[in-house]
C-alpha atoms as a PDB file:
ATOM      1  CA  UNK A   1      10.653   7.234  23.742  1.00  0.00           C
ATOM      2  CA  UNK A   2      12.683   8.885  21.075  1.00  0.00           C
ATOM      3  CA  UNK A   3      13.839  12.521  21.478  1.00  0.00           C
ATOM      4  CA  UNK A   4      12.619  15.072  19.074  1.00  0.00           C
ATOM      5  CA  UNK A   5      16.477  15.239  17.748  1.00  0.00           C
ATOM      6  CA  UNK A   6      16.879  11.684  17.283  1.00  0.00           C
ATOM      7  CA  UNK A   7      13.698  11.556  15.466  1.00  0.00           C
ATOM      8  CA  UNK A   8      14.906  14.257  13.415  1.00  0.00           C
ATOM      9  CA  UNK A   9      18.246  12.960  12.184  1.00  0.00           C
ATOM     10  CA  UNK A  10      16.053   9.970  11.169  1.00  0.00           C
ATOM     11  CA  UNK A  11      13.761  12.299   9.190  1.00  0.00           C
ATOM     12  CA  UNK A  12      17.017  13.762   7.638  1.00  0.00           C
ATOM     13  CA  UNK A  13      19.165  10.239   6.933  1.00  0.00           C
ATOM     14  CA  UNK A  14      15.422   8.439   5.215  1.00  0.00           C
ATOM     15  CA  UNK A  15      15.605  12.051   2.830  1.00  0.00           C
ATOM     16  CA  UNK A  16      18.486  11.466   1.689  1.00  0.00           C
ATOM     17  CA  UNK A  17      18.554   7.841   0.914  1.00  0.00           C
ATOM     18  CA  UNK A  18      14.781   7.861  -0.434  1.00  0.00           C
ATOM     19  CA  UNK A  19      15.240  11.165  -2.068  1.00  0.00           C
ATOM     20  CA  UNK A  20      18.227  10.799  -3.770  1.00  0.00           C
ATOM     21  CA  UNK A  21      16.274   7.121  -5.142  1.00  0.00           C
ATOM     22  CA  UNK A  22      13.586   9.263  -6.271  1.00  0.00           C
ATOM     23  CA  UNK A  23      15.276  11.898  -8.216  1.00  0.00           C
ATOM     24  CA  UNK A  24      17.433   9.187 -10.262  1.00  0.00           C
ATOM     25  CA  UNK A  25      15.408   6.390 -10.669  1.00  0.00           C
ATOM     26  CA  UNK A  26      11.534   6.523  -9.772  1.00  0.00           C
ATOM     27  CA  UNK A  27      10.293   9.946 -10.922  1.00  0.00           C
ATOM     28  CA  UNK A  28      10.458   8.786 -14.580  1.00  0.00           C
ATOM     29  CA  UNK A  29       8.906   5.652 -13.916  1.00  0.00           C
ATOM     30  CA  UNK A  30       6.610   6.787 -11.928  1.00  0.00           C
ATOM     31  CA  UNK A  31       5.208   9.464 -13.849  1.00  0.00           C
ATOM     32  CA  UNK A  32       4.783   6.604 -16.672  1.00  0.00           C
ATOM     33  CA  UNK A  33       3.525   4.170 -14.301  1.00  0.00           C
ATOM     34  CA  UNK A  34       0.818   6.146 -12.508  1.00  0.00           C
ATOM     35  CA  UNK A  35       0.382   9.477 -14.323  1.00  0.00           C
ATOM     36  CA  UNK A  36      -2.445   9.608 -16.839  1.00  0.00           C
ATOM     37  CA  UNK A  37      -4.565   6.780 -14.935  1.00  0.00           C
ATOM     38  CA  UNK A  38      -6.224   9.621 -13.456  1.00  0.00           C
ATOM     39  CA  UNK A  39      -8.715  10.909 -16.165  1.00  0.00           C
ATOM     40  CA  UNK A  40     -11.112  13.939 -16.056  1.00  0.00           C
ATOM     41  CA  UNK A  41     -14.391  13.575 -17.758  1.00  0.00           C
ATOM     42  CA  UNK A  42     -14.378  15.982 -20.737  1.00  0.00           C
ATOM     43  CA  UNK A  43     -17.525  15.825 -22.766  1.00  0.00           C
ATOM     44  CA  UNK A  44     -19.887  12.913 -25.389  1.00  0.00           C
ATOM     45  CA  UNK A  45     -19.468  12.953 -28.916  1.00  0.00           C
ATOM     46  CA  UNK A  46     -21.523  10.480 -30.991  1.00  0.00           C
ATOM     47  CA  UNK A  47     -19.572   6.837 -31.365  1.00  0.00           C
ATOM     48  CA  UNK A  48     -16.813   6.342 -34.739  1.00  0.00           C
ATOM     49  CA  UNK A  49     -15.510   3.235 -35.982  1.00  0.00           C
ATOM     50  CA  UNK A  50     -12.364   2.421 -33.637  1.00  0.00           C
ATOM     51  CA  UNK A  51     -13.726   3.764 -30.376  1.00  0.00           C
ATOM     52  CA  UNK A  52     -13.036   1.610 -27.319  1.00  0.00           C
ATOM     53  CA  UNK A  53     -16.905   0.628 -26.639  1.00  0.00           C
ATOM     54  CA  UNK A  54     -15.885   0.387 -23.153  1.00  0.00           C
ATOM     55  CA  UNK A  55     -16.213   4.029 -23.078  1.00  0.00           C
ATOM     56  CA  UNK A  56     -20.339   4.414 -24.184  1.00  0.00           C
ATOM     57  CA  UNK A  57     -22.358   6.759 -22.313  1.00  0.00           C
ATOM     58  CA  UNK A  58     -25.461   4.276 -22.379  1.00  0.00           C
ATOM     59  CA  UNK A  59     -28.294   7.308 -20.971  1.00  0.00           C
ATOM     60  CA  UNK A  60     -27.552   9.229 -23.757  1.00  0.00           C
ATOM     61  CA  UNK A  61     -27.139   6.298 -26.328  1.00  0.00           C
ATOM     62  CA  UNK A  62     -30.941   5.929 -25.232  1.00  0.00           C
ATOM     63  CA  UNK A  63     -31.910   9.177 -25.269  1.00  0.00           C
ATOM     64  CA  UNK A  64     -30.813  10.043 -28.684  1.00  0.00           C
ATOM     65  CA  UNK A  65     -30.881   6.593 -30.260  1.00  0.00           C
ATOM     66  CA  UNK A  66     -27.195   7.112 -31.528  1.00  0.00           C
ATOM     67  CA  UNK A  67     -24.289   5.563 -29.801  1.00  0.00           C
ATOM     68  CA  UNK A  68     -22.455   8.592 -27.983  1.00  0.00           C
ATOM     69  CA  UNK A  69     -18.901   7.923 -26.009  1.00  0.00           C
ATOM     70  CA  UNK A  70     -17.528   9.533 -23.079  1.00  0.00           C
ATOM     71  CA  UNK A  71     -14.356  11.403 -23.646  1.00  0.00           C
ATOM     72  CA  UNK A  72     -11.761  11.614 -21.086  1.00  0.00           C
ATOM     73  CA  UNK A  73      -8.276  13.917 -20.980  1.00  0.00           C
ATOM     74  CA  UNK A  74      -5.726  13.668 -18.627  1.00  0.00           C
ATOM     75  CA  UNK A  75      -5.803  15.315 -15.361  1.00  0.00           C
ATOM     76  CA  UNK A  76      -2.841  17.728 -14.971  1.00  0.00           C
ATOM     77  CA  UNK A  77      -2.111  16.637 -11.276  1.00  0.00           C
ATOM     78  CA  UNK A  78      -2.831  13.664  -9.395  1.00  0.00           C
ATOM     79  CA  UNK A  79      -3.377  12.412  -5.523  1.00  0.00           C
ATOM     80  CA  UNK A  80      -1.268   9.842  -4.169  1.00  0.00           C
ATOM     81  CA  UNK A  81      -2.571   8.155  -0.773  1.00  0.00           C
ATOM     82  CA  UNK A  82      -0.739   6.147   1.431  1.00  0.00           C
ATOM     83  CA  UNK A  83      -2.234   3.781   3.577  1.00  0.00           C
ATOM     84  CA  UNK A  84      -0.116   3.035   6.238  1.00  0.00           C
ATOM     85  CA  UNK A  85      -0.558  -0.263   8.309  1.00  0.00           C
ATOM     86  CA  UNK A  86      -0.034   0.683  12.011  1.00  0.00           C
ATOM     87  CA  UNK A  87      -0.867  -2.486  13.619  1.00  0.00           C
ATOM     88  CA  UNK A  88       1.511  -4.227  16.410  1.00  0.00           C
ATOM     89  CA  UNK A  89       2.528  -6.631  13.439  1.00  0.00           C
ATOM     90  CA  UNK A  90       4.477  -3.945  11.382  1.00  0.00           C
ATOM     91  CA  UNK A  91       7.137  -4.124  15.097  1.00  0.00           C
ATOM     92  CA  UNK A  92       8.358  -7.606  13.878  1.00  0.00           C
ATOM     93  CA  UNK A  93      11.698  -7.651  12.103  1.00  0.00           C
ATOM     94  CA  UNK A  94      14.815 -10.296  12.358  1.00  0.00           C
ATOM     95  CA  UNK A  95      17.104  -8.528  10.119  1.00  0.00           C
ATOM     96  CA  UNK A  96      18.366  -5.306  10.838  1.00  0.00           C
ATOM     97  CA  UNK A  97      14.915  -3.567   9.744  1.00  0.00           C
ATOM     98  CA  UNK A  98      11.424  -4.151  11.008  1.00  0.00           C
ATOM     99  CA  UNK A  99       8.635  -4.250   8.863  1.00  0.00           C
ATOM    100  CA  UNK A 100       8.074  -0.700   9.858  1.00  0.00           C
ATOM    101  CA  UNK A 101      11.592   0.714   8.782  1.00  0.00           C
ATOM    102  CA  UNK A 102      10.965  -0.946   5.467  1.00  0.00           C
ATOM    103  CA  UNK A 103       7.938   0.627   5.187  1.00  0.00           C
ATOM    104  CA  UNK A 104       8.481   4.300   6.162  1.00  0.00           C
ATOM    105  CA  UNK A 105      11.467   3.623   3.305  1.00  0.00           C
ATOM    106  CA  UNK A 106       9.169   2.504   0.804  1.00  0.00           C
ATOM    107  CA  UNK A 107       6.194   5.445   1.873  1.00  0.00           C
ATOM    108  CA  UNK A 108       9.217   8.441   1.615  1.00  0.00           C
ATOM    109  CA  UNK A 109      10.069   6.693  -1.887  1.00  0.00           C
ATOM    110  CA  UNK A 110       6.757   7.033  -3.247  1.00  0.00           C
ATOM    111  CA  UNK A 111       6.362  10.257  -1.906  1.00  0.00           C
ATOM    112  CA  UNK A 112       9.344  12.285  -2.963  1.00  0.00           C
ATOM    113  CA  UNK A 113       8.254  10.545  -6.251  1.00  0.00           C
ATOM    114  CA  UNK A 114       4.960  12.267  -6.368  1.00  0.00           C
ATOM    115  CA  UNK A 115       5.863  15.349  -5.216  1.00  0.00           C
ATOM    116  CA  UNK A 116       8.927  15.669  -8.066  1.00  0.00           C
ATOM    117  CA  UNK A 117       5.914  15.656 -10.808  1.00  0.00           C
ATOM    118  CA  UNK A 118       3.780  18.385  -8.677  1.00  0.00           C
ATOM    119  CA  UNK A 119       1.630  15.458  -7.223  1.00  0.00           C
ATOM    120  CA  UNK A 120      -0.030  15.840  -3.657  1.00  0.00           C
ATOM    121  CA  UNK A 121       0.414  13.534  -1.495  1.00  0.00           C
ATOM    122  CA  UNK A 122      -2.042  12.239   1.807  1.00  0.00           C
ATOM    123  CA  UNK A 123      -2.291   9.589   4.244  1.00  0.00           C
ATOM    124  CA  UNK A 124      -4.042   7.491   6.254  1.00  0.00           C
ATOM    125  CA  UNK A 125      -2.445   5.527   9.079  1.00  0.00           C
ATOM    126  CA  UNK A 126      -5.085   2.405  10.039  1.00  0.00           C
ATOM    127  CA  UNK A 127      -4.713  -0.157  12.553  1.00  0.00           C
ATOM    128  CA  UNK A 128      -8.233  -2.094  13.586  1.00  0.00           C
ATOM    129  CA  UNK A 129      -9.279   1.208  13.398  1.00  0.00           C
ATOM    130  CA  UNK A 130      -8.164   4.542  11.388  1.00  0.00           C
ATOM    131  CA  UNK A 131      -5.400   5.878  13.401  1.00  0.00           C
ATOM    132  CA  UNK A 132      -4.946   9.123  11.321  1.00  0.00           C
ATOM    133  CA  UNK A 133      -5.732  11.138   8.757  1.00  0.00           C
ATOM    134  CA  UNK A 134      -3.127  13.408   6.709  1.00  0.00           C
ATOM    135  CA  UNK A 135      -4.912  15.535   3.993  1.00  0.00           C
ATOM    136  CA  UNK A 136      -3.155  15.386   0.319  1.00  0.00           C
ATOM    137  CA  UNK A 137      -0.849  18.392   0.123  1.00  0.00           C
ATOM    138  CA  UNK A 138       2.311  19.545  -2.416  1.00  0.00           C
ATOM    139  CA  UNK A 139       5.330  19.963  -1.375  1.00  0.00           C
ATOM    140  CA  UNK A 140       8.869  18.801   0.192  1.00  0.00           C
ATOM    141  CA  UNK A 141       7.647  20.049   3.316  1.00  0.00           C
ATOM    142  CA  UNK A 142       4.890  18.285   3.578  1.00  0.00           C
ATOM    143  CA  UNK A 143       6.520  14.744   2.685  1.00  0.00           C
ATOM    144  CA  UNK A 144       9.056  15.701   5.299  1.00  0.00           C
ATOM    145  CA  UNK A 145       6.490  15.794   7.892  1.00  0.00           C
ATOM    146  CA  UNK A 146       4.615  12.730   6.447  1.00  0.00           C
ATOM    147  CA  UNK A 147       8.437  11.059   7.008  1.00  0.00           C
ATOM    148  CA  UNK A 148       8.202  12.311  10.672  1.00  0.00           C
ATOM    149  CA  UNK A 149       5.300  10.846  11.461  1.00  0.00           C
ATOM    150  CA  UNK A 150       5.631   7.624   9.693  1.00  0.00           C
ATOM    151  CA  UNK A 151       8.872   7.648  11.959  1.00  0.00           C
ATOM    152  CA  UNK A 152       7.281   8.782  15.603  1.00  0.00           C
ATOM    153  CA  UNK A 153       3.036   7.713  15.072  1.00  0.00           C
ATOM    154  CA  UNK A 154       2.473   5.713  17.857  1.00  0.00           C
ATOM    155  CA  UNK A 155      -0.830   3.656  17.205  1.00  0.00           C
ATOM    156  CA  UNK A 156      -3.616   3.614  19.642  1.00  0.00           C
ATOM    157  CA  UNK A 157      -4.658   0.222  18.785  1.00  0.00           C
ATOM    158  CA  UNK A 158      -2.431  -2.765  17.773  1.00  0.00           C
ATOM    159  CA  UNK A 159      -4.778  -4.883  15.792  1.00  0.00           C
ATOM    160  CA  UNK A 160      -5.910  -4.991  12.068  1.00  0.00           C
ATOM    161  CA  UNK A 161      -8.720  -4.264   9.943  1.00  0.00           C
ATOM    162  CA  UNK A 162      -7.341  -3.114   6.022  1.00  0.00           C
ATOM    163  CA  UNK A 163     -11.046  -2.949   5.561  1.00  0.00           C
ATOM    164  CA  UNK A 164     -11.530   0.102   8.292  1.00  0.00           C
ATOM    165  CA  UNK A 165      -8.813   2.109   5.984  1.00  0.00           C
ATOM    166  CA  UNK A 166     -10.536   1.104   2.627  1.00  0.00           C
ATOM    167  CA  UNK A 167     -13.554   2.639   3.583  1.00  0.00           C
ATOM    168  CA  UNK A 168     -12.421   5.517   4.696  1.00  0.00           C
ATOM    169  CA  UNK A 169     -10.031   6.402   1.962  1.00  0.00           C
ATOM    170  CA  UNK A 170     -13.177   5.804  -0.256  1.00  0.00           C
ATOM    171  CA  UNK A 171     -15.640   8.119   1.952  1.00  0.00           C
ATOM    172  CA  UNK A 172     -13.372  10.611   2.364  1.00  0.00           C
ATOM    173  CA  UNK A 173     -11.771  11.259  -1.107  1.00  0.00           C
ATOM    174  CA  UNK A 174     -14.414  12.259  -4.058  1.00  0.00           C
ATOM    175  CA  UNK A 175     -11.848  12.394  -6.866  1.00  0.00           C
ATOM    176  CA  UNK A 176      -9.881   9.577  -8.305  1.00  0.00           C
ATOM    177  CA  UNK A 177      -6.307   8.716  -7.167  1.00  0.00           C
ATOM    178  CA  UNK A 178      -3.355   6.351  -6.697  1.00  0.00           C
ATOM    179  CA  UNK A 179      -3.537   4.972  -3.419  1.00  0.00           C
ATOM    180  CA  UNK A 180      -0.616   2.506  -2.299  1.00  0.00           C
ATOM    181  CA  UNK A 181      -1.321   0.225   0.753  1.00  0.00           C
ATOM    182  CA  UNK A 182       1.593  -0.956   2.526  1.00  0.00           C
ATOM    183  CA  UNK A 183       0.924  -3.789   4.913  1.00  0.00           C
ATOM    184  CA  UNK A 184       2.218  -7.352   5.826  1.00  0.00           C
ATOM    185  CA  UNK A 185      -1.802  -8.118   5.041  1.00  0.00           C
ATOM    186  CA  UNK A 186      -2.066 -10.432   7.429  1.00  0.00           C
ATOM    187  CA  UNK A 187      -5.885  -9.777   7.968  1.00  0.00           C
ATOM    188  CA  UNK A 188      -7.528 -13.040   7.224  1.00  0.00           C
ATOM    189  CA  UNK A 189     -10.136 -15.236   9.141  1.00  0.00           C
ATOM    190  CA  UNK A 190     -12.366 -18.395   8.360  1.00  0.00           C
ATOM    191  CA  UNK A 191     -10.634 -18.500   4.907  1.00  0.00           C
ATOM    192  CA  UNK A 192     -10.923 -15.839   3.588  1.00  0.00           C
ATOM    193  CA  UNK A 193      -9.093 -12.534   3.566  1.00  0.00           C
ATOM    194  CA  UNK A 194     -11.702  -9.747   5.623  1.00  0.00           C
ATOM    195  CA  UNK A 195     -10.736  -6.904   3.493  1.00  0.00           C
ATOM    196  CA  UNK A 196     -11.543  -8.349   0.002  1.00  0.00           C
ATOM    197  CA  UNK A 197     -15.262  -6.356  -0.089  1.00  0.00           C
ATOM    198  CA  UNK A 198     -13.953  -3.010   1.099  1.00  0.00           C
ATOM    199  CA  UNK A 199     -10.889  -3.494  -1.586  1.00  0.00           C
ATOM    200  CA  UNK A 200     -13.074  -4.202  -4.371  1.00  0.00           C
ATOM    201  CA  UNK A 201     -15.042  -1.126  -4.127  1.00  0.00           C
ATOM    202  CA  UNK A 202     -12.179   1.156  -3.470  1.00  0.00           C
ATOM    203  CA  UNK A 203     -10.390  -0.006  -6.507  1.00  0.00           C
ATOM    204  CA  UNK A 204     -13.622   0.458  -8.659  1.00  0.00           C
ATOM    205  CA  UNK A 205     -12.843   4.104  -7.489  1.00  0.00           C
ATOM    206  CA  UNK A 206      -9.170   4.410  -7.088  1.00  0.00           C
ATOM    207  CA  UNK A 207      -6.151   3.006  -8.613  1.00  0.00           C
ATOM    208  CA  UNK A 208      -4.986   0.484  -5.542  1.00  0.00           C
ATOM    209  CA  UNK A 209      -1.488  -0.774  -5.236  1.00  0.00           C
ATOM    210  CA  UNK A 210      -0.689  -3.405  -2.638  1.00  0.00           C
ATOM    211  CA  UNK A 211       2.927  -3.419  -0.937  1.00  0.00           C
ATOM    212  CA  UNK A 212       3.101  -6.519   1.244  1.00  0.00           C
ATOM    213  CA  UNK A 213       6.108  -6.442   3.721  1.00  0.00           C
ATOM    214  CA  UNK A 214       6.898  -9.386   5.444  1.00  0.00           C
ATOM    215  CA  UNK A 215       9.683 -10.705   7.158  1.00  0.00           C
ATOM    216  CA  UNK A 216      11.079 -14.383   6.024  1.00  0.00           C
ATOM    217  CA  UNK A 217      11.045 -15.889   9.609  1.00  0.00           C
ATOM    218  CA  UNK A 218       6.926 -15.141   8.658  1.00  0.00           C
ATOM    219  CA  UNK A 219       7.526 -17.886   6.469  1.00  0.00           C
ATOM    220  CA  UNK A 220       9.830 -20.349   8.203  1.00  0.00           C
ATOM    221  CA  UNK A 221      10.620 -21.283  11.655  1.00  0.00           C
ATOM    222  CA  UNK A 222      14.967 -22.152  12.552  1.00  0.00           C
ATOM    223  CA  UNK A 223      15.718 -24.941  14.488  1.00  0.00           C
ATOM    224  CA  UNK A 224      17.066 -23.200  17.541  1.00  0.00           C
ATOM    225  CA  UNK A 225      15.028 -25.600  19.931  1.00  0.00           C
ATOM    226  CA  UNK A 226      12.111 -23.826  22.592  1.00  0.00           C
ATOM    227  CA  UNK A 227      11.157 -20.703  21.927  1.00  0.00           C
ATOM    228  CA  UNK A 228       8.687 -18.645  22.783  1.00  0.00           C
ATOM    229  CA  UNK A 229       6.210 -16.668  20.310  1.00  0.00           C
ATOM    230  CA  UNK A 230       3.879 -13.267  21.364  1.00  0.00           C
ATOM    231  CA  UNK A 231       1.674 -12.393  18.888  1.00  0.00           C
ATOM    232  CA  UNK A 232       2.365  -8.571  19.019  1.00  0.00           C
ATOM    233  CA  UNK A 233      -1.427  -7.989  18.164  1.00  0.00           C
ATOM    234  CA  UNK A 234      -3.164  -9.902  20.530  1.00  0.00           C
ATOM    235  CA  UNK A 235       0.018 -10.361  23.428  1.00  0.00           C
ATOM    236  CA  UNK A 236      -0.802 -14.007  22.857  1.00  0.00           C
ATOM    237  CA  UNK A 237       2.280 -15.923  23.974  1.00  0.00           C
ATOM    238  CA  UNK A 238       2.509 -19.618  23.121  1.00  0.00           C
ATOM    239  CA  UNK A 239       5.484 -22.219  23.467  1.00  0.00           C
ATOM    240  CA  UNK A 240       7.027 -23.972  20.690  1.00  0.00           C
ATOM    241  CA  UNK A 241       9.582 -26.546  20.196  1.00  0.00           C
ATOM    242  CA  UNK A 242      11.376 -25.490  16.895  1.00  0.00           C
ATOM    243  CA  UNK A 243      13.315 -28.666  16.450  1.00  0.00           C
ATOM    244  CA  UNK A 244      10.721 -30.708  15.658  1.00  0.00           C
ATOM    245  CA  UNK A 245      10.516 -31.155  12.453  1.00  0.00           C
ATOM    246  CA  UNK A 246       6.047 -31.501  12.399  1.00  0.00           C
ATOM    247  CA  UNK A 247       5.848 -27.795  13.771  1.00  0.00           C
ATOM    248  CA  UNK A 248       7.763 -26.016  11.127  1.00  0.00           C
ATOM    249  CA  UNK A 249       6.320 -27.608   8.210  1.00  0.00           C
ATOM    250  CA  UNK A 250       3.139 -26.843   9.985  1.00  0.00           C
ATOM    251  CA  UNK A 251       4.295 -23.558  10.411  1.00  0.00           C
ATOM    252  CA  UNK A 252       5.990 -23.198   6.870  1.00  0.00           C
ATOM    253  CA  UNK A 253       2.270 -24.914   5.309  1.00  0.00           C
ATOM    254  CA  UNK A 254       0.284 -21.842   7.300  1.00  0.00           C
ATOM    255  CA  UNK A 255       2.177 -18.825   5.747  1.00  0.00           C
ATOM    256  CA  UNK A 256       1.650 -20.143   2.211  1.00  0.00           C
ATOM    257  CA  UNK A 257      -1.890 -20.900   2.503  1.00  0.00           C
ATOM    258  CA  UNK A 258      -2.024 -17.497   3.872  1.00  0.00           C
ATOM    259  CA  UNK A 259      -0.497 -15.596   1.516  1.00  0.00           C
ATOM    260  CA  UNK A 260      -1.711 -17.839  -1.168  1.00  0.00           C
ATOM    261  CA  UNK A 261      -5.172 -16.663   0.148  1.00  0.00           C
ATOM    262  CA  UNK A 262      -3.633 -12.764   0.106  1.00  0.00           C
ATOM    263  CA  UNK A 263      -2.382 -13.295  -3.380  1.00  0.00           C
ATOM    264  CA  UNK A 264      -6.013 -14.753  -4.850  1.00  0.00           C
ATOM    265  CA  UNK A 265      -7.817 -12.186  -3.042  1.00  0.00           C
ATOM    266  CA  UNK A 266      -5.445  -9.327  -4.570  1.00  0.00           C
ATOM    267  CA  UNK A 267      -6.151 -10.519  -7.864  1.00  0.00           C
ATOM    268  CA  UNK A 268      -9.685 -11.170  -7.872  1.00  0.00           C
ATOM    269  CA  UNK A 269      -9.830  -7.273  -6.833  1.00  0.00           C
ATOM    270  CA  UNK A 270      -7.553  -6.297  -9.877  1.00  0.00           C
ATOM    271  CA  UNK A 271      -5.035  -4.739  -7.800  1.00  0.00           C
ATOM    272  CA  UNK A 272      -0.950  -4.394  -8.622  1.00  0.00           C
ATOM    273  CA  UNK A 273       0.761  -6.153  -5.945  1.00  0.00           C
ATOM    274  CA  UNK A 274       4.718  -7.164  -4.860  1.00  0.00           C
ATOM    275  CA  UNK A 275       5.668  -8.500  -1.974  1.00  0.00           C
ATOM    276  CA  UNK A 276       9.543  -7.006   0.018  1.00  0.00           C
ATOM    277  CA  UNK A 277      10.780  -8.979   2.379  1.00  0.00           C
ATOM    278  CA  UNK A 278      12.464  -6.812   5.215  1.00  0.00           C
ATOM    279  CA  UNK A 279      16.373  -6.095   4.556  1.00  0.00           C
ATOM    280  CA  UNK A 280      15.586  -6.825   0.572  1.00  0.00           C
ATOM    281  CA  UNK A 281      16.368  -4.511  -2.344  1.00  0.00           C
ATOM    282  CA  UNK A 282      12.711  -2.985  -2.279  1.00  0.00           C
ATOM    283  CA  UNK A 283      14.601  -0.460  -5.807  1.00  0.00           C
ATOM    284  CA  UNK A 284      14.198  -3.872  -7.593  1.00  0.00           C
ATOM    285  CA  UNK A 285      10.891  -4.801  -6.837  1.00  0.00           C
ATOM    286  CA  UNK A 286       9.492  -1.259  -7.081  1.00  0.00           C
ATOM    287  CA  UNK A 287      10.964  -1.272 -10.497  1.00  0.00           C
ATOM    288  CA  UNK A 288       9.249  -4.043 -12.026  1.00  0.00           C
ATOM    289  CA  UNK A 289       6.312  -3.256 -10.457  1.00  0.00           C
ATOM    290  CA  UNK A 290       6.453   0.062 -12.223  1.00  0.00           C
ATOM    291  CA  UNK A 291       7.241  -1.392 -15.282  1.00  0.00           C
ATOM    292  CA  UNK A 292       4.498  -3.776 -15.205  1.00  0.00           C
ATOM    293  CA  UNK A 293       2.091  -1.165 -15.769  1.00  0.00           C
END
């Protein structure tokens, strides 16, 4: 167990690397990226030539028997969430960062980011169940002690269900915002990834970003002879003989139809997605994912 000092001087070395990352590169793009997706209804005016017809207000089209459009203007400040995957998976790490270090990284970017344009901030830390709840505040404060936590939360539960942090993100926030979820997404059974319903209705309500972290041993096995693998959700432990040739193309053929399954099921829901590898750049992957959008 970590002392509160040690956990500290962690709090205080992640500011300065992700802080000084959002002041000269991501506040820009992110205020480009994300800021204006969140959009107030204003009022109806009847329909011109040029309006986007996406935008008709169809009861009072038949009410007045004139097309009418809904017009929208920018809301002033905006709600990031994070949803942080807690789950005995994030532990796993063969360079010198676990999937959880890259994480916490990634979470203080996007914070400090939203709180430079006046942006609250909230999260929700899920594992098969939701672990925690942090309510959207302004402020460096505030991200500091979302840092701390990301740094010291020690789950009750070490399994995964995305779909258990979907739901509540969509139950418990009324008003639209920009919710990134950062999790190696491994949450998939029978063929099929489980948290493709709950995703689909939370990004008909939110703007959804996926960050999958992974770690590239996920995707390959080294020939370093027997070893033996735990799976750190279920404390599973299983031999395996890593020179043979069979078992890591087996294993190599798994993770991509995994993530292949991931990647359709991301898409299908309309949600921004880039996958970080632990001990990668995650600045240049963040960046084109920003300037995607």
């Amino acid at each position: 167990m970590e002392s509160s000092s040690d956990i500290l001087k962690q709090v205080r070395r992640i500011e300065i690397k992700t802080r000084g990352l959002s002041n000269d590169i991501f506040a820009g793009k992110y205020h480009s990226a994300f800021k204006g997706r969140g959009m107030a209804f204003s009022e109806v005016r009847e329909y011109r030539v040029g309006d986007d017809v996406r935008d008709i207000d169809w009861n009072v089209t038949a009410r007045s028997r004139q097309p009418h459009i809904k017009i929208y203007e920018e809301e002033r400040e905006l709600t990031m969430m994070l949803l942080i995957d807690v789950s005995g998976s994030r532990m796993f790490g063969t360079t010198e960062k676990l999937k959880k270090n890259t994480i916490t990284e990634i979470a203080a970017v996007l914070a400090f980011s939203a709180a430079q344009n006046n942006d609250k901030v909230g999260c929700i830390f899920f594992s098969d169940r939701v672990e925690k709840f942090i309510p959207p505040k302004k402020g460096r404060a505030h991200v500091l002690m979302i840092i701390k936590e990301l740094i010291s939360f020690m789950p009750e539960n070490n399994g995964t269900d995305i779909s258990e942090g979907l739901r509540y993100l969509t139950n418990i926030l009324k008003k639209r915002s920009t919710a990134f979820v950062l999790s190696d997404f491994m949450d998939t059974a029978d063929g099929r990834a489980r948290f493709e319903d709950a995703l689909k209705i939370a990004s008909g309500k939110h703007d959804m970003v996926g960050i999958r972290v992974y770690d590239r041993r996920e995707q390959q096995l080294p020939d370093v002879g027997i070893l033996e693998l735990k799976d750190a959700e279920t404390g599973e432990k299983v031999w395996v003989d890593t020179a043979s040739r069979a078992v890591r193309d087996a294993y190599a053929r798994n993770w991509e139809q995994t993530s292949a399954l991931i990647d359709s099921s991301l898409k299908r829901c309309r949600v921004d997605n880039v996958k970080i590898a632990t001990g990668e750049d995650y600045v240049t992957s963040l960046m084109k994912l920003f300037k995607r959008r």
